[in-house]
Protein backbone atom coordinates (compact mmCIF):
# COMPACT_ATOMS: atom_id res chain seq x y z
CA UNK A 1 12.41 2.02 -31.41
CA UNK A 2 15.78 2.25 -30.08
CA UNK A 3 15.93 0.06 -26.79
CA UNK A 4 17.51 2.25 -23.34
CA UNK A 5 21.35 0.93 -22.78
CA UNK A 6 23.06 1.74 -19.54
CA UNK A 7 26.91 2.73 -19.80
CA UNK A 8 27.29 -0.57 -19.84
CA UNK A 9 24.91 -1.85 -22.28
CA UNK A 10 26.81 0.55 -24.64
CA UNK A 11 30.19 -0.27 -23.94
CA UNK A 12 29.05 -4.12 -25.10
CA UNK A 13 27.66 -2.64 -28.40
CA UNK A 14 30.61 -0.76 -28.98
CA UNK A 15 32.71 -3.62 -28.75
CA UNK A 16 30.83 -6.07 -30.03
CA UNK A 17 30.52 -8.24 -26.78
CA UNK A 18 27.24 -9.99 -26.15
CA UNK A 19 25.51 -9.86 -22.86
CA UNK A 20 26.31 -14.10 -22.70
CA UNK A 21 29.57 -13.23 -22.26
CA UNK A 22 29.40 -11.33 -19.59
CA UNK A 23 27.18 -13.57 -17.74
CA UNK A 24 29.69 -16.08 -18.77
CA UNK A 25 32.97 -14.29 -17.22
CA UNK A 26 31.17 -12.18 -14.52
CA UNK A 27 29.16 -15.18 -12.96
CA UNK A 28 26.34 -13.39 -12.47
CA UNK A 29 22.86 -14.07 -13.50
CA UNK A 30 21.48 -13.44 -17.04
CA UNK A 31 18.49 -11.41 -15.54
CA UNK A 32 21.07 -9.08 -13.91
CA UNK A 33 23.02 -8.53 -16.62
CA UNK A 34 19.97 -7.59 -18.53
CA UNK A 35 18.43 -5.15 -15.91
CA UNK A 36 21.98 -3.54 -15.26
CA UNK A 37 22.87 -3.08 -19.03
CA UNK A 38 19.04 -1.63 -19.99
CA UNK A 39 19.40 0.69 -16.66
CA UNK A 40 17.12 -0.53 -14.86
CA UNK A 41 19.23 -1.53 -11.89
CA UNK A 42 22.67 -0.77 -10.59
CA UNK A 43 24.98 -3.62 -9.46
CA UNK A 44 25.39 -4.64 -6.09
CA UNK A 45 28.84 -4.43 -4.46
CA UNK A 46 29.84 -7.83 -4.94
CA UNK A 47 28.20 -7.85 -8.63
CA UNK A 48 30.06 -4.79 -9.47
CA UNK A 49 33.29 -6.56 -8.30
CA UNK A 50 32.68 -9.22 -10.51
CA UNK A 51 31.78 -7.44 -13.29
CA UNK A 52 34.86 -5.30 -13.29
CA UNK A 53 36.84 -8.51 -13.03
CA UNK A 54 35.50 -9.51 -16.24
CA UNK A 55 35.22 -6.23 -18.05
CA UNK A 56 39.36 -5.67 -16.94
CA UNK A 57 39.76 -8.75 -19.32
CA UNK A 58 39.08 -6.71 -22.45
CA UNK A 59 39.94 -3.45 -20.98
CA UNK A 60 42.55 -3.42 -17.97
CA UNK A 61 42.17 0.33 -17.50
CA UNK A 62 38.86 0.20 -16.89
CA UNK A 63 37.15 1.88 -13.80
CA UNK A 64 34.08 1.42 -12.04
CA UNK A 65 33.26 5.49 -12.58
CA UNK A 66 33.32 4.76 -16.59
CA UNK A 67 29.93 2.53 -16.29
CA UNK A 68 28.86 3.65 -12.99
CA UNK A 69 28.06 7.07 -10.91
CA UNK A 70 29.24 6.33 -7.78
C-alpha cells in the first residue's frame, strides 16, 4: 500500500531528498515535516517561509503555489 504524499512529499521523492533534510535546512520540527509532506497538515506562515527558504536551495524558481493551494 502506497503511503498519501502531499505536493511536497512528492517533490522529495522525485528528487531524492529525504524528509531529514528538510528538517535539517527548514528548522522545523520532524513531526511537521511528516504531517505536511503525508497531507495531513498545511504549513503555517512562518513554516512555509522557512520551508521555501530551504526548498529555493535546490530549486531557486520555486513558488509557494507549486506545493501549496493558496
Amino acid at each position: 500500500m502506497a503511503k498519501t504524499r502531499s505536493s511536497l512529499g512528492k517533490w522529495l521523492d522525485k528528487r531524492g531528498i529525504s524528509q531529514e533534510w528538510l528538517v535539517e535546512n527548514a528548522k522545523v520540527s520532524r513531526n511537521t515535516i511528516s504531517s505536511i509532506c503525508s497531507g495531513r497538515r498545511n504549513p503555517t506562515t512562518p513554516t512555509l517561509s522557512k520551508l521555501m527558504k530551504a526548498i529555493r536551495k535546490v530549486d531557486p524558481n520555486a513558488k509557494v503555489e507549486d506545493f501549496f493551494d493558496i
